[in-house]
C-alpha atoms as a PDB file:
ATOM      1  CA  UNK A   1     159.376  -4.169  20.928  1.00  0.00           C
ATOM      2  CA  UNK A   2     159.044  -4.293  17.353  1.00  0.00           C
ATOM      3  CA  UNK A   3     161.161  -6.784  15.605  1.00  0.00           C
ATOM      4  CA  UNK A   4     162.520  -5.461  12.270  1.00  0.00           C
ATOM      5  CA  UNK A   5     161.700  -8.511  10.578  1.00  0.00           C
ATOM      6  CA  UNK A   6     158.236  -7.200   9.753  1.00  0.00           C
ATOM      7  CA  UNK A   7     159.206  -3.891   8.322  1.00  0.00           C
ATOM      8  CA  UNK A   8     161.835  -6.486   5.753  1.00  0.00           C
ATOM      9  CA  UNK A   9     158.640  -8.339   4.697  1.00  0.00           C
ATOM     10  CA  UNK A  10     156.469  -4.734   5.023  1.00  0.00           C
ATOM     11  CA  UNK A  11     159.199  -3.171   2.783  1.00  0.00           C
ATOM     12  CA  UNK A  12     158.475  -5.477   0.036  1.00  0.00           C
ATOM     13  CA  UNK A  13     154.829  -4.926  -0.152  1.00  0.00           C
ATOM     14  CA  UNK A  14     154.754  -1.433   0.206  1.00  0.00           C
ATOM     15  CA  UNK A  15     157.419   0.171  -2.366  1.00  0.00           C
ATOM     16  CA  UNK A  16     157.609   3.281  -2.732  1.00  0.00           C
ATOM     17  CA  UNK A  17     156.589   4.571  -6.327  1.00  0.00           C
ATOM     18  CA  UNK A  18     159.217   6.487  -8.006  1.00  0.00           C
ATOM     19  CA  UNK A  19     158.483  10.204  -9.489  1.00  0.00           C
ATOM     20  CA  UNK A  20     158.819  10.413 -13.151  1.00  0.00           C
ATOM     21  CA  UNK A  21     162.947  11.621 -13.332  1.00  0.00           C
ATOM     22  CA  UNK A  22     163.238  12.430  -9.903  1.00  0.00           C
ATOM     23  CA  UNK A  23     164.582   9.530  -8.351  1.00  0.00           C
ATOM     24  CA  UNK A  24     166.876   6.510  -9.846  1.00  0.00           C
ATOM     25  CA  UNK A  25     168.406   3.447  -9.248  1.00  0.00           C
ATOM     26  CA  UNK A  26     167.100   0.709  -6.457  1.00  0.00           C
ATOM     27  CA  UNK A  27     165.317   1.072  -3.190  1.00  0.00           C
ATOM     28  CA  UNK A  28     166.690  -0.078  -0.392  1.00  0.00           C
ATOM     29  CA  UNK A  29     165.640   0.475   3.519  1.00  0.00           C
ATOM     30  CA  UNK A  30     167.770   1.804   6.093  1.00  0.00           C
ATOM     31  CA  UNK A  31     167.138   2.268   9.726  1.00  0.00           C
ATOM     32  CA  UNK A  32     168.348   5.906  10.691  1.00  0.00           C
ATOM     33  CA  UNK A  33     169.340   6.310  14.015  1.00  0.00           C
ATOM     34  CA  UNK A  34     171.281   9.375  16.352  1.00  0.00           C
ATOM     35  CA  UNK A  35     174.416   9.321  17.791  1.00  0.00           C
ATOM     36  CA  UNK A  36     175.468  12.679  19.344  1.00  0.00           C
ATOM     37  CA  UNK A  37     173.722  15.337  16.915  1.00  0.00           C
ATOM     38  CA  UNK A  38     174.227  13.465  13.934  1.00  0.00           C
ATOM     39  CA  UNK A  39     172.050  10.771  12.085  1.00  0.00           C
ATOM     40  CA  UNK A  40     173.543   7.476  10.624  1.00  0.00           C
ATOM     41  CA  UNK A  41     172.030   4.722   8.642  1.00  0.00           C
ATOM     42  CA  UNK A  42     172.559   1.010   8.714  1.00  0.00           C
ATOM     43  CA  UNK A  43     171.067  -1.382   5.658  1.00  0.00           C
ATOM     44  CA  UNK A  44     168.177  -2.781   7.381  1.00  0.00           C
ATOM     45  CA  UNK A  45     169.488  -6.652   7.041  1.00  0.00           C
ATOM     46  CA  UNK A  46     172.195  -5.581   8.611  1.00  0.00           C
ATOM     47  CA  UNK A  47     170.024  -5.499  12.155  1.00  0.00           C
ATOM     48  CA  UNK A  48     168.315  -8.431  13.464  1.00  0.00           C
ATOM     49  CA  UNK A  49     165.955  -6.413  15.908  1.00  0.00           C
ATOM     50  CA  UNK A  50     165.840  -3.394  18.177  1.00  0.00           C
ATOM     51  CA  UNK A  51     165.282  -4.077  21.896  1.00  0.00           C
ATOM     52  CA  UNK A  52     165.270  -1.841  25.437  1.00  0.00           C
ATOM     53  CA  UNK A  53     168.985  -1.980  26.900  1.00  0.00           C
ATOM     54  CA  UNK A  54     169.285  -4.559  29.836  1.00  0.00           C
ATOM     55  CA  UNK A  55     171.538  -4.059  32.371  1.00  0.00           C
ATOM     56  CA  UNK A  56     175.576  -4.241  31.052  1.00  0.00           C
ATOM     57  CA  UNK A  57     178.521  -5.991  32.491  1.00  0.00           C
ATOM     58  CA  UNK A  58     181.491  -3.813  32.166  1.00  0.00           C
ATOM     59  CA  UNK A  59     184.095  -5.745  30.723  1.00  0.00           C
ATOM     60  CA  UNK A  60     187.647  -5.504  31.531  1.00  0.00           C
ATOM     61  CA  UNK A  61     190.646  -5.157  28.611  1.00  0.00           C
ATOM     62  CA  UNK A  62     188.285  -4.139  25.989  1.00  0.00           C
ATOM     63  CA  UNK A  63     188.572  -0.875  23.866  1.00  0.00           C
ATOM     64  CA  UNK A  64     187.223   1.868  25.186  1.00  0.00           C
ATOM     65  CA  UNK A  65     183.504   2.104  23.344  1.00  0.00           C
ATOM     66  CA  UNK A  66     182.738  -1.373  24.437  1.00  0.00           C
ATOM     67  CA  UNK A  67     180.324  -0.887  26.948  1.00  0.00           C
ATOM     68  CA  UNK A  68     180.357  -4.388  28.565  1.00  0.00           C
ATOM     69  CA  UNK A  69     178.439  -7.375  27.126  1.00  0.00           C
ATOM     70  CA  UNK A  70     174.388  -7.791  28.095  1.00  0.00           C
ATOM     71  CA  UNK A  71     172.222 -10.882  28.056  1.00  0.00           C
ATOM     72  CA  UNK A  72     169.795 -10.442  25.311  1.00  0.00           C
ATOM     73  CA  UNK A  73     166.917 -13.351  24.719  1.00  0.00           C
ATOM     74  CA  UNK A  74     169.943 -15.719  25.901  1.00  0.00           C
ATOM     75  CA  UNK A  75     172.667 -14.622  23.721  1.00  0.00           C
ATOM     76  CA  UNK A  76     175.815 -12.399  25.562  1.00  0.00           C
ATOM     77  CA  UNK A  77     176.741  -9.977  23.313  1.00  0.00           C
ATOM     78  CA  UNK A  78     179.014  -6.665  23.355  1.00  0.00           C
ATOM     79  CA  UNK A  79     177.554  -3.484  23.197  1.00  0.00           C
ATOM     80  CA  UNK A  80     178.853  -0.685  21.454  1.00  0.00           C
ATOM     81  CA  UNK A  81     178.956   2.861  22.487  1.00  0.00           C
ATOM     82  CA  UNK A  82     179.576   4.730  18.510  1.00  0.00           C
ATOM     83  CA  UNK A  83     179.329   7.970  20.458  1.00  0.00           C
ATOM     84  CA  UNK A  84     182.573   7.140  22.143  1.00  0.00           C
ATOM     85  CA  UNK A  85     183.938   5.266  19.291  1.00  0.00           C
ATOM     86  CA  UNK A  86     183.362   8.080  17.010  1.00  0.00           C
ATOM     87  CA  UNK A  87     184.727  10.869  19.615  1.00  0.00           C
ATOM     88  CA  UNK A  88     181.533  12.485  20.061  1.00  0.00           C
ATOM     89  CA  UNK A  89     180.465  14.305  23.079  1.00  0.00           C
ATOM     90  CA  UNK A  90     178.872  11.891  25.912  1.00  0.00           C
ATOM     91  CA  UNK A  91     175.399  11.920  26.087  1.00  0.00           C
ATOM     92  CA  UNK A  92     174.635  12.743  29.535  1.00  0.00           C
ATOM     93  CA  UNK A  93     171.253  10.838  29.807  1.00  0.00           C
ATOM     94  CA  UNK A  94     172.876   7.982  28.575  1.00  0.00           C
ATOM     95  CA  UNK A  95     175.218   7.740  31.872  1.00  0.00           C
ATOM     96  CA  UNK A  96     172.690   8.997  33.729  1.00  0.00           C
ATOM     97  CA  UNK A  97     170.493   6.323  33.233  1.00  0.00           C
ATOM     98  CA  UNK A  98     168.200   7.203  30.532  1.00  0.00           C
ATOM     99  CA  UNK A  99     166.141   4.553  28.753  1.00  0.00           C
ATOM    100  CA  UNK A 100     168.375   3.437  25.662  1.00  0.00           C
ATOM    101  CA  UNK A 101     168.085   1.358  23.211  1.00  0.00           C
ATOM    102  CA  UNK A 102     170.452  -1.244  21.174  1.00  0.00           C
ATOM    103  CA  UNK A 103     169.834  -2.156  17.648  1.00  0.00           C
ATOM    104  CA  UNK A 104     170.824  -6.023  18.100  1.00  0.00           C
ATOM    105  CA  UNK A 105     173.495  -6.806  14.821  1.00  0.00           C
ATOM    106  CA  UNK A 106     174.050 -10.638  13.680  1.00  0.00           C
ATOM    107  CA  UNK A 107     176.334 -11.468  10.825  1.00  0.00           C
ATOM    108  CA  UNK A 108     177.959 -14.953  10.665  1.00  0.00           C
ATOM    109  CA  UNK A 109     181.019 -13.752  12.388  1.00  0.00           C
ATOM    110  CA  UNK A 110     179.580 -12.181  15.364  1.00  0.00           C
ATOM    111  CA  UNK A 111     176.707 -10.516  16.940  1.00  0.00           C
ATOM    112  CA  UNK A 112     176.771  -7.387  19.073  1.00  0.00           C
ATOM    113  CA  UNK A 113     174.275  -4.181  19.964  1.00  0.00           C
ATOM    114  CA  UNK A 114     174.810  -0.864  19.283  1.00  0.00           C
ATOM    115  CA  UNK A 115     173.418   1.342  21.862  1.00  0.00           C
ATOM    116  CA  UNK A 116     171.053   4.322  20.962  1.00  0.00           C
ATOM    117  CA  UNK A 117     169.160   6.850  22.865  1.00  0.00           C
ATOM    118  CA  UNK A 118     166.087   6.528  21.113  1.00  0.00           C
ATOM    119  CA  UNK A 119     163.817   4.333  18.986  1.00  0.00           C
ATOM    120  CA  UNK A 120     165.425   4.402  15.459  1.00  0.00           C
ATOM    121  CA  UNK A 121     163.079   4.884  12.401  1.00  0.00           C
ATOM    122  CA  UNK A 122     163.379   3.195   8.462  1.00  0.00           C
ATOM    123  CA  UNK A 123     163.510   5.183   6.067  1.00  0.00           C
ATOM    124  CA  UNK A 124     162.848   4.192   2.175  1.00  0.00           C
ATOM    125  CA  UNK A 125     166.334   5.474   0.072  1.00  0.00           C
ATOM    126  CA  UNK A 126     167.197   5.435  -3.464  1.00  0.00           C
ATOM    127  CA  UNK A 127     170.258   4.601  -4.786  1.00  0.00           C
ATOM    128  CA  UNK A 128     170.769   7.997  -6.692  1.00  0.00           C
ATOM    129  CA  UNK A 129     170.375   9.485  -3.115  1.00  0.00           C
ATOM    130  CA  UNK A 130     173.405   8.260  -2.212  1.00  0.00           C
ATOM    131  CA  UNK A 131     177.012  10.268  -2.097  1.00  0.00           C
ATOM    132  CA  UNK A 132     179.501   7.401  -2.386  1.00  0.00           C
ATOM    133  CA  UNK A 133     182.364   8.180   0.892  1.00  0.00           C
ATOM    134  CA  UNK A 134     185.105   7.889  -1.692  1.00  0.00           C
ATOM    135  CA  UNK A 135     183.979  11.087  -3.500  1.00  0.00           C
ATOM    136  CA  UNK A 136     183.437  12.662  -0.038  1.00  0.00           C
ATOM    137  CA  UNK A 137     185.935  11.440   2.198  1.00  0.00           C
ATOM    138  CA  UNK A 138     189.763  10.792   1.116  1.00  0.00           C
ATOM    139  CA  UNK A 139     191.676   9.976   4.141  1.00  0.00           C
ATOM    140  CA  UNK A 140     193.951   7.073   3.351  1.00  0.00           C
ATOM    141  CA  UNK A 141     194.955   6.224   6.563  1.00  0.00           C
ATOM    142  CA  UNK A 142     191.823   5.224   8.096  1.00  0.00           C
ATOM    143  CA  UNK A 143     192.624   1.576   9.324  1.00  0.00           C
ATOM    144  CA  UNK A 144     188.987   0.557   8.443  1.00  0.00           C
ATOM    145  CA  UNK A 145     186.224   2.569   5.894  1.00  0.00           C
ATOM    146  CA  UNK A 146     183.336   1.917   7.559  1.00  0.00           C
ATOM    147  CA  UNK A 147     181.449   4.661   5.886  1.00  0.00           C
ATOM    148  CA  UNK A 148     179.431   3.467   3.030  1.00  0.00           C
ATOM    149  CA  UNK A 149     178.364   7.153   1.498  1.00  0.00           C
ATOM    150  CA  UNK A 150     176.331   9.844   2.487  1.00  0.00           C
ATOM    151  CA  UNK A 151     172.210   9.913   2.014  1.00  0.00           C
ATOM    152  CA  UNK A 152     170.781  13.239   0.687  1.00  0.00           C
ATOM    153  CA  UNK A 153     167.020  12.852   1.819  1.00  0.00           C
ATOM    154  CA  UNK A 154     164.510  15.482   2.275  1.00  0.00           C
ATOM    155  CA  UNK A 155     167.029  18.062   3.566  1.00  0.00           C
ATOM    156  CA  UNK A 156     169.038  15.591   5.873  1.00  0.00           C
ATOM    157  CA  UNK A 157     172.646  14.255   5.433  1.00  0.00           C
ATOM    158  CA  UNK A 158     172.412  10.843   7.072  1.00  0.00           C
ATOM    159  CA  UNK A 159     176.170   8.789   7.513  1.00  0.00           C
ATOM    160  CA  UNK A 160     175.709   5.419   6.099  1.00  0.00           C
ATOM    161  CA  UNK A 161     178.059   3.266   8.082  1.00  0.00           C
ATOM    162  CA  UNK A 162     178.709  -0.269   7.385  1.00  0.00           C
ATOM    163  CA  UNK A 163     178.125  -2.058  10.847  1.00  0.00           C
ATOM    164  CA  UNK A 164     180.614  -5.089   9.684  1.00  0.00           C
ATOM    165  CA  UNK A 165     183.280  -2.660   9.503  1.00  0.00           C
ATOM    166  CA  UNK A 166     182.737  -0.385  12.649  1.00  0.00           C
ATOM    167  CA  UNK A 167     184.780  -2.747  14.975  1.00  0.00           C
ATOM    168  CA  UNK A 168     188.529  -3.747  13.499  1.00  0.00           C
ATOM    169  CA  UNK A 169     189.671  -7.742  13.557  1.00  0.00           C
ATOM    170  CA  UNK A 170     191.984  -7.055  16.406  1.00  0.00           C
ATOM    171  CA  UNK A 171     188.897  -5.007  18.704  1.00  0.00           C
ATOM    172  CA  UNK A 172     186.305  -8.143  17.984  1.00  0.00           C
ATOM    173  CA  UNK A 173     189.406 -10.584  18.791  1.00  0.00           C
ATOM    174  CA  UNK A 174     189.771  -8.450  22.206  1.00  0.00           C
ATOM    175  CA  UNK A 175     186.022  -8.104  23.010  1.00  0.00           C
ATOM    176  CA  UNK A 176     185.908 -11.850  22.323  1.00  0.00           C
ATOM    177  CA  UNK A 177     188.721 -12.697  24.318  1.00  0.00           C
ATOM    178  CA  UNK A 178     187.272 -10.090  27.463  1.00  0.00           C
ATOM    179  CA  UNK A 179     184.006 -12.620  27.079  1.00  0.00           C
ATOM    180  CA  UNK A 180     185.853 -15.808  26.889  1.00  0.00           C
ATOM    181  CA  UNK A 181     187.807 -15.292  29.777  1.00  0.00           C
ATOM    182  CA  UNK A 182     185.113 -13.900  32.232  1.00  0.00           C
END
Protein backbone atom coordinates (compact mmCIF):
# COMPACT_ATOMS: atom_id res chain seq x y z
CA UNK A 1 0.00 0.00 0.00
CA UNK A 2 0.73 3.47 -0.55
CA UNK A 3 2.17 5.31 2.33
CA UNK A 4 0.82 8.90 2.59
CA UNK A 5 4.10 10.22 3.16
CA UNK A 6 4.66 10.65 -0.56
CA UNK A 7 1.50 12.44 -1.41
CA UNK A 8 2.90 15.16 1.89
CA UNK A 9 6.14 15.61 -0.12
CA UNK A 10 3.94 15.25 -3.71
CA UNK A 11 1.60 17.96 -2.26
CA UNK A 12 4.32 20.40 -2.05
CA UNK A 13 5.54 20.11 -5.52
CA UNK A 14 2.47 20.00 -7.21
CA UNK A 15 0.17 23.04 -5.87
CA UNK A 16 -2.60 23.66 -7.21
CA UNK A 17 -2.78 27.16 -9.04
CA UNK A 18 -5.46 29.33 -7.80
CA UNK A 19 -8.18 30.96 -10.34
CA UNK A 20 -8.04 34.64 -10.47
CA UNK A 21 -10.98 35.49 -7.45
CA UNK A 22 -12.28 32.21 -7.27
CA UNK A 23 -10.56 30.65 -4.58
CA UNK A 24 -8.77 32.23 -1.27
CA UNK A 25 -6.87 31.63 1.58
CA UNK A 26 -4.23 28.49 1.98
CA UNK A 27 -4.16 25.04 0.54
CA UNK A 28 -4.15 22.38 2.54
CA UNK A 29 -4.67 18.41 1.71
CA UNK A 30 -7.16 16.27 3.18
CA UNK A 31 -7.75 12.63 2.73
CA UNK A 32 -11.63 12.12 2.15
CA UNK A 33 -12.88 9.01 3.13
CA UNK A 34 -16.78 7.20 3.58
CA UNK A 35 -18.37 6.22 6.48
CA UNK A 36 -22.00 5.09 5.95
CA UNK A 37 -23.21 7.43 2.94
CA UNK A 38 -21.40 10.31 4.00
CA UNK A 39 -17.79 11.63 3.21
CA UNK A 40 -15.40 13.04 5.95
CA UNK A 41 -12.02 14.58 5.75
CA UNK A 42 -9.02 14.31 7.99
CA UNK A 43 -5.83 16.93 7.54
CA UNK A 44 -3.50 14.72 5.83
CA UNK A 45 -0.66 14.96 8.78
CA UNK A 46 -3.06 13.87 10.79
CA UNK A 47 -2.60 10.07 9.16
CA UNK A 48 0.59 8.32 9.18
CA UNK A 49 -0.41 5.72 6.37
CA UNK A 50 -3.30 3.69 5.04
CA UNK A 51 -2.94 -0.11 5.21
CA UNK A 52 -5.36 -3.45 4.46
CA UNK A 53 -7.15 -4.37 7.91
CA UNK A 54 -5.41 -7.42 9.66
CA UNK A 55 -7.22 -9.57 11.63
CA UNK A 56 -8.76 -7.71 15.13
CA UNK A 57 -8.77 -8.84 18.67
CA UNK A 58 -12.01 -7.94 20.21
CA UNK A 59 -11.33 -6.29 23.27
CA UNK A 60 -13.29 -6.57 26.34
CA UNK A 61 -14.59 -3.23 28.54
CA UNK A 62 -14.05 -0.90 25.75
CA UNK A 63 -16.76 1.47 24.26
CA UNK A 64 -18.72 0.18 21.90
CA UNK A 65 -16.97 1.49 18.37
CA UNK A 66 -13.71 0.05 19.44
CA UNK A 67 -13.35 -2.74 17.32
CA UNK A 68 -10.51 -4.59 19.16
CA UNK A 69 -6.81 -3.66 18.77
CA UNK A 70 -4.70 -5.22 15.51
CA UNK A 71 -0.99 -5.72 15.08
CA UNK A 72 0.11 -3.32 12.49
CA UNK A 73 4.07 -3.35 11.30
CA UNK A 74 4.59 -4.27 15.18
CA UNK A 75 2.66 -1.65 16.85
CA UNK A 76 -0.99 -2.86 18.72
CA UNK A 77 -3.24 -0.33 18.18
CA UNK A 78 -7.20 0.20 18.60
CA UNK A 79 -9.30 0.38 15.79
CA UNK A 80 -12.12 2.49 15.45
CA UNK A 81 -15.42 1.75 13.95
CA UNK A 82 -16.82 5.90 13.25
CA UNK A 83 -19.80 4.18 11.67
CA UNK A 84 -20.79 2.92 15.05
CA UNK A 85 -19.41 5.79 16.88
CA UNK A 86 -21.31 8.17 14.83
CA UNK A 87 -24.73 5.99 14.94
CA UNK A 88 -24.73 5.22 11.42
CA UNK A 89 -26.23 2.23 9.89
CA UNK A 90 -23.75 -0.98 9.90
CA UNK A 91 -22.19 -1.64 6.86
CA UNK A 92 -23.02 -5.09 6.11
CA UNK A 93 -19.82 -5.98 4.07
CA UNK A 94 -17.90 -4.74 6.74
CA UNK A 95 -19.21 -7.68 9.20
CA UNK A 96 -19.39 -9.78 6.56
CA UNK A 97 -15.96 -9.80 5.86
CA UNK A 98 -15.32 -7.39 3.19
CA UNK A 99 -11.81 -6.12 2.49
CA UNK A 100 -11.45 -2.84 4.69
CA UNK A 101 -9.17 -0.61 5.21
CA UNK A 102 -7.71 1.54 8.33
CA UNK A 103 -6.16 4.87 7.91
CA UNK A 104 -3.29 4.27 10.65
CA UNK A 105 -3.40 7.83 13.06
CA UNK A 106 -0.15 8.75 15.27
CA UNK A 107 -0.10 11.83 17.40
CA UNK A 108 2.23 11.96 20.47
CA UNK A 109 -0.47 10.78 22.73
CA UNK A 110 -1.57 7.76 20.99
CA UNK A 111 -1.91 5.92 17.83
CA UNK A 112 -4.97 4.05 16.59
CA UNK A 113 -6.74 3.06 12.96
CA UNK A 114 -9.81 4.05 11.80
CA UNK A 115 -11.44 1.47 9.76
CA UNK A 116 -12.85 2.25 6.20
CA UNK A 117 -14.44 0.29 3.51
CA UNK A 118 -12.51 1.56 0.82
CA UNK A 119 -9.25 3.17 -0.32
CA UNK A 120 -9.59 6.89 0.74
CA UNK A 121 -8.53 9.61 -1.82
CA UNK A 122 -6.66 13.42 -1.11
CA UNK A 123 -8.15 15.95 -2.16
CA UNK A 124 -6.46 19.62 -2.62
CA UNK A 125 -8.92 22.29 -0.36
CA UNK A 126 -8.82 25.89 0.10
CA UNK A 127 -9.33 27.57 3.05
CA UNK A 128 -12.29 29.78 1.72
CA UNK A 129 -13.89 26.30 0.99
CA UNK A 130 -14.33 25.75 4.30
CA UNK A 131 -17.77 26.29 6.52
CA UNK A 132 -16.37 26.72 10.03
CA UNK A 133 -18.81 23.94 12.46
CA UNK A 134 -19.48 26.86 14.77
CA UNK A 135 -21.52 28.72 12.10
CA UNK A 136 -23.11 25.34 11.19
CA UNK A 137 -23.49 23.40 14.16
CA UNK A 138 -24.55 24.96 17.72
CA UNK A 139 -25.11 22.19 20.06
CA UNK A 140 -23.51 23.07 23.36
CA UNK A 141 -23.66 19.98 24.93
CA UNK A 142 -21.53 17.95 22.80
CA UNK A 143 -18.87 16.58 25.34
CA UNK A 144 -16.18 16.86 22.56
CA UNK A 145 -16.33 19.14 18.96
CA UNK A 146 -14.64 17.04 16.89
CA UNK A 147 -15.96 18.62 13.78
CA UNK A 148 -13.60 21.07 12.32
CA UNK A 149 -16.14 22.70 9.50
CA UNK A 150 -17.69 21.64 6.54
CA UNK A 151 -15.78 21.53 2.85
CA UNK A 152 -17.87 22.88 -0.10
CA UNK A 153 -15.94 21.20 -3.10
CA UNK A 154 -17.15 20.59 -6.51
CA UNK A 155 -20.74 19.87 -5.41
CA UNK A 156 -19.81 17.69 -2.27
CA UNK A 157 -20.24 18.54 1.48
CA UNK A 158 -17.36 16.63 3.04
CA UNK A 159 -17.35 16.58 7.35
CA UNK A 160 -14.00 17.66 8.42
CA UNK A 161 -13.46 15.87 11.67
CA UNK A 162 -10.57 16.39 13.86
CA UNK A 163 -9.18 12.76 14.51
CA UNK A 164 -7.52 14.04 18.02
CA UNK A 165 -10.86 14.77 19.19
CA UNK A 166 -13.02 11.76 17.91
CA UNK A 167 -12.20 9.58 21.03
CA UNK A 168 -12.86 11.49 24.66
CA UNK A 169 -9.89 11.30 27.56
CA UNK A 170 -11.94 8.86 29.51
CA UNK A 171 -12.61 6.31 26.04
CA UNK A 172 -8.57 6.42 25.20
CA UNK A 173 -7.96 5.88 29.15
CA UNK A 174 -10.45 2.72 28.76
CA UNK A 175 -9.13 1.42 25.39
CA UNK A 176 -5.70 1.81 27.00
CA UNK A 177 -6.52 0.17 30.05
CA UNK A 178 -8.55 -2.94 27.82
CA UNK A 179 -4.78 -3.21 26.13
CA UNK A 180 -2.81 -3.00 29.24
CA UNK A 181 -4.54 -5.54 30.97
CA UNK A 182 -4.84 -8.24 28.17
Amino acid sequence: MQSLQEDKSMKKKAQPKEKEGEQKGRAMQIVVFKQGDEEFAMHIDQIKEVVITPSIARMPQTPDFVLGVANIRGNIIAILDLEKKFGFQKDEQRTLGGKNFTLVIESEEFKMGVLVKEVPNTLTVYESEIEESLNVIHDSSMEQNYIKGIVKKEGRLIIMIDTLKIVTESEMNAVAQAVVSN
